[in-house]
PDB file of N, CA and C in Angstrom:
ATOM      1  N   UNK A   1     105.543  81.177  68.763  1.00  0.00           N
ATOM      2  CA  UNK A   1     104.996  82.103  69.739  1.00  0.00           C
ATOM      3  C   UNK A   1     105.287  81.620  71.154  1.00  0.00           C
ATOM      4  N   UNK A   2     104.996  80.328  71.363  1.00  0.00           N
ATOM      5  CA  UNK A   2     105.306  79.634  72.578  1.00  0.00           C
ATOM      6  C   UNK A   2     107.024  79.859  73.033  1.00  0.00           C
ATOM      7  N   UNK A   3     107.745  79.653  72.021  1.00  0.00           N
ATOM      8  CA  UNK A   3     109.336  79.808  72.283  1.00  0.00           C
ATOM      9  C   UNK A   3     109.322  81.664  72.677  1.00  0.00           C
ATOM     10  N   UNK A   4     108.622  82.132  71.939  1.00  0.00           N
ATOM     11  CA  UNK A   4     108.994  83.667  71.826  1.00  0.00           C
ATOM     12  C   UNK A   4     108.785  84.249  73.888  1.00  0.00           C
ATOM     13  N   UNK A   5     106.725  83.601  73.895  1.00  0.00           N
ATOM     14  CA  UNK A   5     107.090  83.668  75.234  1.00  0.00           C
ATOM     15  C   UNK A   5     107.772  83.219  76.324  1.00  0.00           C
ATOM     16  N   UNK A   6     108.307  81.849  76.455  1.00  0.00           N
ATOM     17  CA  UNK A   6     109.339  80.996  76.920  1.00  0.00           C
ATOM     18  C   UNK A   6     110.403  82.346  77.458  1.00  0.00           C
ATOM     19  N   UNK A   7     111.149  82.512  75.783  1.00  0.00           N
ATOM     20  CA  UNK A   7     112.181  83.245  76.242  1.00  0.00           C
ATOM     21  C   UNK A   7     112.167  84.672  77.078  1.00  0.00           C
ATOM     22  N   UNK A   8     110.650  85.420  77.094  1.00  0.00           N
ATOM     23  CA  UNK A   8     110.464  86.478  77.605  1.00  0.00           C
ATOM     24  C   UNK A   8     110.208  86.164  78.971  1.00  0.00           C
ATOM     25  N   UNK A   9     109.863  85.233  79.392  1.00  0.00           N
ATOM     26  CA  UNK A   9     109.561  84.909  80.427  1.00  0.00           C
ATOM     27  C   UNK A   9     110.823  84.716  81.114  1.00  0.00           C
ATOM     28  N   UNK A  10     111.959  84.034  80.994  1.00  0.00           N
ATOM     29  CA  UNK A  10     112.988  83.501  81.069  1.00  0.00           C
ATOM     30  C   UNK A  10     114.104  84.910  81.662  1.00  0.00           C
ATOM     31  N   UNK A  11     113.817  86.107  80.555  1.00  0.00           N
ATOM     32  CA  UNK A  11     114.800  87.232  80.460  1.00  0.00           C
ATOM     33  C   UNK A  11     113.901  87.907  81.858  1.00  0.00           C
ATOM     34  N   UNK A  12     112.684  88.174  82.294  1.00  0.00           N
ATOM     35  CA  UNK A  12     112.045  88.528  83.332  1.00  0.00           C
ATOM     36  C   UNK A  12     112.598  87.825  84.511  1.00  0.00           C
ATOM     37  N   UNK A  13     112.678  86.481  84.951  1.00  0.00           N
ATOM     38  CA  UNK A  13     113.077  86.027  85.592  1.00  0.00           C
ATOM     39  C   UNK A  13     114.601  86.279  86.025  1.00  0.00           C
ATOM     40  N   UNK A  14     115.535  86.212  85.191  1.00  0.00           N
ATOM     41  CA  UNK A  14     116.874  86.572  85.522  1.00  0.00           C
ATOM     42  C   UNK A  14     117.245  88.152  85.592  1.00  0.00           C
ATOM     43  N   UNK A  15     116.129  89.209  84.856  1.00  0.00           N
ATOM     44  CA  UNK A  15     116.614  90.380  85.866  1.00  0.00           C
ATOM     45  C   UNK A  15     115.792  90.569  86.824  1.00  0.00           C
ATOM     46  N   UNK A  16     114.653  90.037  87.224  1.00  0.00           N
ATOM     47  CA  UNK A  16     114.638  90.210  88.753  1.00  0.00           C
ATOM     48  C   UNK A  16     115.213  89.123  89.615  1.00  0.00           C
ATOM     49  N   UNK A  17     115.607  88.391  89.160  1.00  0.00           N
ATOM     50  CA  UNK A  17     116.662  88.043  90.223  1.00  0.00           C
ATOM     51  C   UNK A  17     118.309  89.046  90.422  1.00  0.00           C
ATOM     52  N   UNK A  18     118.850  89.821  89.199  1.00  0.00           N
ATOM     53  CA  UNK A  18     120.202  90.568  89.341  1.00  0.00           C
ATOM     54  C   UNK A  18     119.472  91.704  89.625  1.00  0.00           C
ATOM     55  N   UNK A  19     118.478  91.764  89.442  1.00  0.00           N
ATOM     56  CA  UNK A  19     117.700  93.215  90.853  1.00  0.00           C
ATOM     57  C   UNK A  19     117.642  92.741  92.222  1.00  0.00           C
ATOM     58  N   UNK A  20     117.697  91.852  92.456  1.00  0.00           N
ATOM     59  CA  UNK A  20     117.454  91.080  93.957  1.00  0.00           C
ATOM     60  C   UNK A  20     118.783  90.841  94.378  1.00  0.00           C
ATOM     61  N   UNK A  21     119.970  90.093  93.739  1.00  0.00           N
ATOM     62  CA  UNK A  21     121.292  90.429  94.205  1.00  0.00           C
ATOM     63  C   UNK A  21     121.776  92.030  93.882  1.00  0.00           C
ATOM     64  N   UNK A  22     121.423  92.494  93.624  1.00  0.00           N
ATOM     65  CA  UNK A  22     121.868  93.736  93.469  1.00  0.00           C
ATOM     66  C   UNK A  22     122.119  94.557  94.876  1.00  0.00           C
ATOM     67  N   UNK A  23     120.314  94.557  95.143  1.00  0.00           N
ATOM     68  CA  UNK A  23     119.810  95.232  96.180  1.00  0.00           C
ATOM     69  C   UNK A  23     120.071  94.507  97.352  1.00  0.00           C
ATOM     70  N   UNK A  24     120.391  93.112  97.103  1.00  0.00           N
ATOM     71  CA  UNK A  24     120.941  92.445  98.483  1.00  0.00           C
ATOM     72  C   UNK A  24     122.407  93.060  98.880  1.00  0.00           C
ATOM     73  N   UNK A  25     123.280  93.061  97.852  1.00  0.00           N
ATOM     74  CA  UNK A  25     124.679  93.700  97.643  1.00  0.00           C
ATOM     75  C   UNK A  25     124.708  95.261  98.392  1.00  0.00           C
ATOM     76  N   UNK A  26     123.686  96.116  98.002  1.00  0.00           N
ATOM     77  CA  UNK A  26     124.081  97.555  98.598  1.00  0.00           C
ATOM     78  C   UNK A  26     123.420  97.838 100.150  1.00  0.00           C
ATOM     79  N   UNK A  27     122.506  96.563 100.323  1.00  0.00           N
ATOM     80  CA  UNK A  27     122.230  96.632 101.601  1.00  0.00           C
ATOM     81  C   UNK A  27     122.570  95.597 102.658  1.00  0.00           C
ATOM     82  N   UNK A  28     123.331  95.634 103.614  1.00  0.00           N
ATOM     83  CA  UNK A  28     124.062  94.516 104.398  1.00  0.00           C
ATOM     84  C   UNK A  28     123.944  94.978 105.299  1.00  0.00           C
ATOM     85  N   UNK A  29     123.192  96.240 105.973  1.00  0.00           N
ATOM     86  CA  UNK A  29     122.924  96.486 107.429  1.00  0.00           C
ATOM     87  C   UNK A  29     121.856  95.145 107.661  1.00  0.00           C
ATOM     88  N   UNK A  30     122.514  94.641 109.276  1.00  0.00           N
ATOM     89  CA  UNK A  30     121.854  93.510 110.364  1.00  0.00           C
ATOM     90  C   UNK A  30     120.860  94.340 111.001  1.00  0.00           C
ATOM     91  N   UNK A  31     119.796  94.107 110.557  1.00  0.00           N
ATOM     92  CA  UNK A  31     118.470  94.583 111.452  1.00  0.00           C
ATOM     93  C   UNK A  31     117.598  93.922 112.063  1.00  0.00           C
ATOM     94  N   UNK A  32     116.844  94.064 113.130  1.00  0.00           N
ATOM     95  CA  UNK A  32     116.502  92.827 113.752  1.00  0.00           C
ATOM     96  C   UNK A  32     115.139  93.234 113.488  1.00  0.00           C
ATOM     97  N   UNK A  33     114.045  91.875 113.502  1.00  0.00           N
ATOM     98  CA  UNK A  33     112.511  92.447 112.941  1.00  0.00           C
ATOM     99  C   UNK A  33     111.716  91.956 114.637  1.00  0.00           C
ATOM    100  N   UNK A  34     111.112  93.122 114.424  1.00  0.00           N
ATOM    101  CA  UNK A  34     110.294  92.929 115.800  1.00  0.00           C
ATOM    102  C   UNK A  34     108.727  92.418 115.379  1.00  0.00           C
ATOM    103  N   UNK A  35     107.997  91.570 115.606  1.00  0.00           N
ATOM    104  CA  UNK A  35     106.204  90.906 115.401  1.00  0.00           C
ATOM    105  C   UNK A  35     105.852  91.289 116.050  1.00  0.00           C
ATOM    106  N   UNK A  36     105.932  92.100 117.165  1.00  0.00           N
ATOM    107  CA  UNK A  36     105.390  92.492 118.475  1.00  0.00           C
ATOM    108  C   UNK A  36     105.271  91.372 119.522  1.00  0.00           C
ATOM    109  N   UNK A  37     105.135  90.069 119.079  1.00  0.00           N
ATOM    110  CA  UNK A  37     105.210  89.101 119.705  1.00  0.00           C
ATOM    111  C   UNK A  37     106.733  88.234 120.390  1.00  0.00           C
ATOM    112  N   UNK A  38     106.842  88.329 119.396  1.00  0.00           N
ATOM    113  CA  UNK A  38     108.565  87.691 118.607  1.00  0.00           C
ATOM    114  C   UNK A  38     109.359  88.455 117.911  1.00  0.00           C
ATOM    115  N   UNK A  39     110.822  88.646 118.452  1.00  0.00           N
ATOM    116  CA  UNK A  39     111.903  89.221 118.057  1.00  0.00           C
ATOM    117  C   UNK A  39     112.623  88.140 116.975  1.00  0.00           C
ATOM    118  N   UNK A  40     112.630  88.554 115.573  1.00  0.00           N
ATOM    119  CA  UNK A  40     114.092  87.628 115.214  1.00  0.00           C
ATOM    120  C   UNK A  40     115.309  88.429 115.159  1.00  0.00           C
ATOM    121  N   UNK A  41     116.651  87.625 115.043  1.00  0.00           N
ATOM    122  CA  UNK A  41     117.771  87.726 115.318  1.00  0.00           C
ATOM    123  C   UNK A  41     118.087  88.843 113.928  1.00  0.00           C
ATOM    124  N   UNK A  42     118.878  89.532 114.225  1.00  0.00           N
ATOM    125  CA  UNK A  42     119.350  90.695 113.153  1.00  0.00           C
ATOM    126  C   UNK A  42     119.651  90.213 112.026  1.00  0.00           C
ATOM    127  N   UNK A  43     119.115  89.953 111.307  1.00  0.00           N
ATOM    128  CA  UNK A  43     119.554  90.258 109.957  1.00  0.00           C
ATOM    129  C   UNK A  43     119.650  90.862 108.472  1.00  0.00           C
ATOM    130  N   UNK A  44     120.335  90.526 107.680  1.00  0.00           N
ATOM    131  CA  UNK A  44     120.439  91.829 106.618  1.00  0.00           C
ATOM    132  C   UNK A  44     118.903  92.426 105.848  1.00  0.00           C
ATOM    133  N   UNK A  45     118.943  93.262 105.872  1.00  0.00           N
ATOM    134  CA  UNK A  45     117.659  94.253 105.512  1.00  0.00           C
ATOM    135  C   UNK A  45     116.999  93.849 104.058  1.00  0.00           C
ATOM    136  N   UNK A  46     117.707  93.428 103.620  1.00  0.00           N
ATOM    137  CA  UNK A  46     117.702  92.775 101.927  1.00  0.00           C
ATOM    138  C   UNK A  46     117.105  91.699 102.125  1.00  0.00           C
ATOM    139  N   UNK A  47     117.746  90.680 102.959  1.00  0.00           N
ATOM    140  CA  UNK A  47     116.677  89.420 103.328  1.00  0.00           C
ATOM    141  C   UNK A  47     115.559  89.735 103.965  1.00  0.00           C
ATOM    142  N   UNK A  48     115.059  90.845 104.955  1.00  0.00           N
ATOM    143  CA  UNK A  48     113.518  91.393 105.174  1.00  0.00           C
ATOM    144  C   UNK A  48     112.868  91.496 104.300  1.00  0.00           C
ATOM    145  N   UNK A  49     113.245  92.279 103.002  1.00  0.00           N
ATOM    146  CA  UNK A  49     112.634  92.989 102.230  1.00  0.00           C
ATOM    147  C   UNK A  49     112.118  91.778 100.999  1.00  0.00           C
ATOM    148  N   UNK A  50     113.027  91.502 101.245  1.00  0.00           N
ATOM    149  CA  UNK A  50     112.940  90.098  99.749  1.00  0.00           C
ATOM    150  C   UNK A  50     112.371  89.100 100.129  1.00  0.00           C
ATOM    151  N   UNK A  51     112.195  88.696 101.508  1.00  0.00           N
ATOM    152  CA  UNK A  51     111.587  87.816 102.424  1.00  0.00           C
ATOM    153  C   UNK A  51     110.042  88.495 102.068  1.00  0.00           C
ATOM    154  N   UNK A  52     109.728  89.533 102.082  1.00  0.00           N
ATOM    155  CA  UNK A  52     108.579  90.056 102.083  1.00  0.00           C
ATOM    156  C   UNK A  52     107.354  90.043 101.145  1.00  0.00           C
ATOM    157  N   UNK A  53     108.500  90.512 100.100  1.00  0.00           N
ATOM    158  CA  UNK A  53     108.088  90.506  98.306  1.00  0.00           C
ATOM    159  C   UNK A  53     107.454  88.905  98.437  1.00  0.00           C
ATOM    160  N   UNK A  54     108.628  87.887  98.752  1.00  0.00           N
ATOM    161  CA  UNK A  54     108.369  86.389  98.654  1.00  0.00           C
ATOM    162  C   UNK A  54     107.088  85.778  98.997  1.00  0.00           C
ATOM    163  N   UNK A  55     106.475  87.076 100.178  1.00  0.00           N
ATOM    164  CA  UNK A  55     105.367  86.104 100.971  1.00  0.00           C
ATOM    165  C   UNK A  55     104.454  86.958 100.314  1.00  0.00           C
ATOM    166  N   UNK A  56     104.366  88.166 100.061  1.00  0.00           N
ATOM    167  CA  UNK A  56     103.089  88.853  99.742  1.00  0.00           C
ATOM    168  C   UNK A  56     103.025  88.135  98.306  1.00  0.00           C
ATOM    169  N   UNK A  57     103.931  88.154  97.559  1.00  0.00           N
ATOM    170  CA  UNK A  57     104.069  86.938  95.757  1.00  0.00           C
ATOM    171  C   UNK A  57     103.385  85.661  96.284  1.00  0.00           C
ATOM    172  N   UNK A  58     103.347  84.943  97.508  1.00  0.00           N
ATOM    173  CA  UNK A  58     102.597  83.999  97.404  1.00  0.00           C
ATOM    174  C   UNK A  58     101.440  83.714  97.889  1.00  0.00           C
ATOM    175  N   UNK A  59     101.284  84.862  98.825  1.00  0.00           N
ATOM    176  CA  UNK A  59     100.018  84.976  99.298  1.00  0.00           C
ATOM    177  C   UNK A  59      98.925  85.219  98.224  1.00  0.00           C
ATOM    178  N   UNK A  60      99.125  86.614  97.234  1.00  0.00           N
ATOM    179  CA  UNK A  60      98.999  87.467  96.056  1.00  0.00           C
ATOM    180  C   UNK A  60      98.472  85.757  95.099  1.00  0.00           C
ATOM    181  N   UNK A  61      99.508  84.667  94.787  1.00  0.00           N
ATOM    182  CA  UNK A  61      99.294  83.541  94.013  1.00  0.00           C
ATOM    183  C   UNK A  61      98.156  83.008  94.903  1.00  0.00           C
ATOM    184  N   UNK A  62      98.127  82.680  96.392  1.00  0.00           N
ATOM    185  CA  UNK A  62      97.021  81.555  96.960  1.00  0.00           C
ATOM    186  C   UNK A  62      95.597  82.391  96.826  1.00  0.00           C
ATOM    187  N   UNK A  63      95.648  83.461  97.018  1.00  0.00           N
ATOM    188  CA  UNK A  63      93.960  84.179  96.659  1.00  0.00           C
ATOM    189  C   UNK A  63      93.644  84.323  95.267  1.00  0.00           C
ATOM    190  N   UNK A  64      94.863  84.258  94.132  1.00  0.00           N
ATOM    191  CA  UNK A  64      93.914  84.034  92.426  1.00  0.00           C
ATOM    192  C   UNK A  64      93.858  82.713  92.449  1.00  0.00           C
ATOM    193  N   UNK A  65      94.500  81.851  93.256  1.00  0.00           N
ATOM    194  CA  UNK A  65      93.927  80.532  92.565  1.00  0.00           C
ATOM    195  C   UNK A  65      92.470  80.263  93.175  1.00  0.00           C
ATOM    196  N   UNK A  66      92.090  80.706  94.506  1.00  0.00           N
ATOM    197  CA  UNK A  66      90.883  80.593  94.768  1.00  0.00           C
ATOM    198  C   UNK A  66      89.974  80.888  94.067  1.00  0.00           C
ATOM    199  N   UNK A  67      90.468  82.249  93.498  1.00  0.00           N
ATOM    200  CA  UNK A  67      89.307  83.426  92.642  1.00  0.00           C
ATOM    201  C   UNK A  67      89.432  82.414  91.325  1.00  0.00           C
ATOM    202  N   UNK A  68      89.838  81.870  91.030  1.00  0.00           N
ATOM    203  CA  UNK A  68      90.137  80.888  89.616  1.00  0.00           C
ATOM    204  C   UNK A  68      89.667  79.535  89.750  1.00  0.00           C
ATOM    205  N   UNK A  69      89.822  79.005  90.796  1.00  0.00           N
ATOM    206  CA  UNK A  69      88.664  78.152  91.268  1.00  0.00           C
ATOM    207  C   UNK A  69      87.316  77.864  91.404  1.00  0.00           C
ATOM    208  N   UNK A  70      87.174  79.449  91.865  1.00  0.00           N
ATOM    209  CA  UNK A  70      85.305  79.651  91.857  1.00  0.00           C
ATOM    210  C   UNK A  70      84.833  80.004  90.794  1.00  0.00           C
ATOM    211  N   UNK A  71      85.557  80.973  89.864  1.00  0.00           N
ATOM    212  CA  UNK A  71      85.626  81.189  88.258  1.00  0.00           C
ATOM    213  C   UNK A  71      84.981  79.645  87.692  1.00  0.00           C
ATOM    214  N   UNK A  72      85.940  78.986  87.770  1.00  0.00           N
ATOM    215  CA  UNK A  72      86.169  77.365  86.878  1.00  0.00           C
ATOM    216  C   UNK A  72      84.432  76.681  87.154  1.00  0.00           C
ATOM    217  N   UNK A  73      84.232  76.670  88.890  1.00  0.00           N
ATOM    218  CA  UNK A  73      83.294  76.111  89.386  1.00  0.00           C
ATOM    219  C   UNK A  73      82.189  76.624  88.648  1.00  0.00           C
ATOM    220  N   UNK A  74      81.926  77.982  88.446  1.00  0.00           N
ATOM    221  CA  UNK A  74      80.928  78.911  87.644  1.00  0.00           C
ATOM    222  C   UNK A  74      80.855  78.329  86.546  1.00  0.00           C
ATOM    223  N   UNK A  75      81.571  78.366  85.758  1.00  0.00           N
ATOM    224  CA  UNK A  75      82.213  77.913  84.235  1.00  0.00           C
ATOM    225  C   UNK A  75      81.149  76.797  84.095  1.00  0.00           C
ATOM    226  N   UNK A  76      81.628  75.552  84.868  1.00  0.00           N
ATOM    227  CA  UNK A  76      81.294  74.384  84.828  1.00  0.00           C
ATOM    228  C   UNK A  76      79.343  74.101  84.827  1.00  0.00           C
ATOM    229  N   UNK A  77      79.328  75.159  85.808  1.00  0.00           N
ATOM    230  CA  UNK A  77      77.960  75.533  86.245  1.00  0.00           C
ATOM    231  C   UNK A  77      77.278  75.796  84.755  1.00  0.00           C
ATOM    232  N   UNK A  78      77.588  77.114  84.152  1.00  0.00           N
ATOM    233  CA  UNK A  78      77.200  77.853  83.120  1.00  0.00           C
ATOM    234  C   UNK A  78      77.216  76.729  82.247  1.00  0.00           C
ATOM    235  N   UNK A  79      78.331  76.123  81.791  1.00  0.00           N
ATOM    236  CA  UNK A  79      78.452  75.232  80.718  1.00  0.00           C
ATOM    237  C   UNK A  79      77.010  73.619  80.904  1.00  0.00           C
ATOM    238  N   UNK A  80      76.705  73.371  82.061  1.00  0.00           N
ATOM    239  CA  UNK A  80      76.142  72.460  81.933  1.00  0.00           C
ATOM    240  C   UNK A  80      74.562  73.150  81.607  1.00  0.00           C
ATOM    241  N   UNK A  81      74.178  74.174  82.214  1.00  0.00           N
ATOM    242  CA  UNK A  81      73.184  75.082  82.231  1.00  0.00           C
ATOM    243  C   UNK A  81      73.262  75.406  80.818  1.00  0.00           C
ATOM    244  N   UNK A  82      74.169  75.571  79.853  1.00  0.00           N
ATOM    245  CA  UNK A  82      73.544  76.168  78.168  1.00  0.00           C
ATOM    246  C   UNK A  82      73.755  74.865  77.827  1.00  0.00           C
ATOM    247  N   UNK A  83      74.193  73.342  78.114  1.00  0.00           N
ATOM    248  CA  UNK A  83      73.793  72.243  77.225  1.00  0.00           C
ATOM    249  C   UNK A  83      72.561  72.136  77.406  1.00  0.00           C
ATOM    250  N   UNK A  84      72.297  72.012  79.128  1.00  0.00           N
ATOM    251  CA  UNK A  84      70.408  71.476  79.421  1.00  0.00           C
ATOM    252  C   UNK A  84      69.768  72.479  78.043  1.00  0.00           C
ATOM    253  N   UNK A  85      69.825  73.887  78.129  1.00  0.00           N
ATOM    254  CA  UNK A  85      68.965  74.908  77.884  1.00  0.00           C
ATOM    255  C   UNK A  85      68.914  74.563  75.857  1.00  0.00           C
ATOM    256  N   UNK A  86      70.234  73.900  75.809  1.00  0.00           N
ATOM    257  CA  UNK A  86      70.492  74.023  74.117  1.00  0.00           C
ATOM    258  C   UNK A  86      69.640  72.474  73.543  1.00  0.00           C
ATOM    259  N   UNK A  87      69.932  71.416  74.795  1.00  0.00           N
ATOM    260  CA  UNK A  87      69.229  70.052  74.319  1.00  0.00           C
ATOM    261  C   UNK A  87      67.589  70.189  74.387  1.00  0.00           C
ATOM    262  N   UNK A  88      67.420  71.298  75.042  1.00  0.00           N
ATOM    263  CA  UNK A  88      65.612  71.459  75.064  1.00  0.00           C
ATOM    264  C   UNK A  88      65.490  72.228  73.598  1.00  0.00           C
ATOM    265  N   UNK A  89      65.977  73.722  73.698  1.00  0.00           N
ATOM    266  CA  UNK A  89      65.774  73.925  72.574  1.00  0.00           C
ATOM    267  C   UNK A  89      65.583  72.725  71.154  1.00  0.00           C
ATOM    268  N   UNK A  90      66.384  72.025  71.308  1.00  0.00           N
ATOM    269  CA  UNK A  90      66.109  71.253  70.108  1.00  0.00           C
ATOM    270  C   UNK A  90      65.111  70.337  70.145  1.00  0.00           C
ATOM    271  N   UNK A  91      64.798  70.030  71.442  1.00  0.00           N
ATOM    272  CA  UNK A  91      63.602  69.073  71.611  1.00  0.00           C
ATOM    273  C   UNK A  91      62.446  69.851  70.785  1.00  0.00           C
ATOM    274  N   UNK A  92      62.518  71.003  71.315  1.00  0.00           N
ATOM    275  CA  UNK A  92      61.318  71.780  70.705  1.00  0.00           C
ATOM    276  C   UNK A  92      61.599  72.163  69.675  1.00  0.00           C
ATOM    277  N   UNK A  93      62.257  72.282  68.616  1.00  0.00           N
ATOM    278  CA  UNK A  93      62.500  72.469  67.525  1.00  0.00           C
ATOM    279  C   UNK A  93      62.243  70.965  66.543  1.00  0.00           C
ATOM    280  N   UNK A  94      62.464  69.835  67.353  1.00  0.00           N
ATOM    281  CA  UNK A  94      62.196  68.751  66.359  1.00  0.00           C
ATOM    282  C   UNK A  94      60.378  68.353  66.729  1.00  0.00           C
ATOM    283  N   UNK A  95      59.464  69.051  67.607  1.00  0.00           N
ATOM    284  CA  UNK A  95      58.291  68.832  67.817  1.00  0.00           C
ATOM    285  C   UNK A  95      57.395  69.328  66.625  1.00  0.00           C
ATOM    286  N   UNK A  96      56.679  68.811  66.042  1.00  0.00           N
ATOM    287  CA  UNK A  96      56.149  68.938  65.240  1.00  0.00           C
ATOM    288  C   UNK A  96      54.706  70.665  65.786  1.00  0.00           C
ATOM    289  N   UNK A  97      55.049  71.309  65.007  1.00  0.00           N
ATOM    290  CA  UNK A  97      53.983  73.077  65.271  1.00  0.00           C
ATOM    291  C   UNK A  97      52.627  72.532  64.652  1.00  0.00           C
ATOM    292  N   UNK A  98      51.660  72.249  65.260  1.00  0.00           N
ATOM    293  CA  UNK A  98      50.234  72.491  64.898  1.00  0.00           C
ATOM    294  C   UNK A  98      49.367  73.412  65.029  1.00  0.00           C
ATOM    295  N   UNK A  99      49.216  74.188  63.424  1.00  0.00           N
ATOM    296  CA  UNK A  99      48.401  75.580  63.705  1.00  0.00           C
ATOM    297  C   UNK A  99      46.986  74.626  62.531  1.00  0.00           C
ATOM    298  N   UNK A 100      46.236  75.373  63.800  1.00  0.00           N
ATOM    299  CA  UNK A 100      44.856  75.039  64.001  1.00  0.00           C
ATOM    300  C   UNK A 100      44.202  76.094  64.636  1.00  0.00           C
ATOM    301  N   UNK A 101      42.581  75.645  64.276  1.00  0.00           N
ATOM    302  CA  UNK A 101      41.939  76.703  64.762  1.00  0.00           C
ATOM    303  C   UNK A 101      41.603  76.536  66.321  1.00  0.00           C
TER     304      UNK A 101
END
């Protein structure tokens, strides 16, 4: 299963990359990007665009690892919270019940 996903993973990777030369290939107009601040120097529209994908893909990665972080932190939380809650239970389960009047 591990090889099966390996290789699917693998075949994903190499056509979006021959989608990325592709689309670099039919677009070669020099365009220059304006920040409103800062002008950069013209270049091909394919490197904007793919430049773009690149940063929003890693931006997109730095906010789930946070959200996966605080997840984990929870986790850790929860998990120590049902041992306390499970080692009492048993305390009280090995206490001896006295029914009396």
């Amino acid at each position: 299963m591990s090889i099966l996903r390996s290789l699917l993973m693998l075949m994903v990777v190499v056509a979006m990359a021959g989608v990325g030369a592709l689309f670099a290939l039919q677009n070669e107009a020099a365009v220059p990007l304006d920040m409103l601040v800062y002008t950069f120097a013209p270049r091909s529209i394919a490197l904007w665009v793919l430049a773009a994908f690149a940063l929003g893909g890693g931006a997109g990665l730095l906010m789930a690892s946070f959200l996966v972080l605080r997840l984990r932190t929870r986790l850790r939380l929860l998990r120590r919270q049902l041992h306390k809650a499970q080692g009492e239970a048993e305390r009280l389960r090995s206490k001896d019940i006295v029914v009396g009047d």
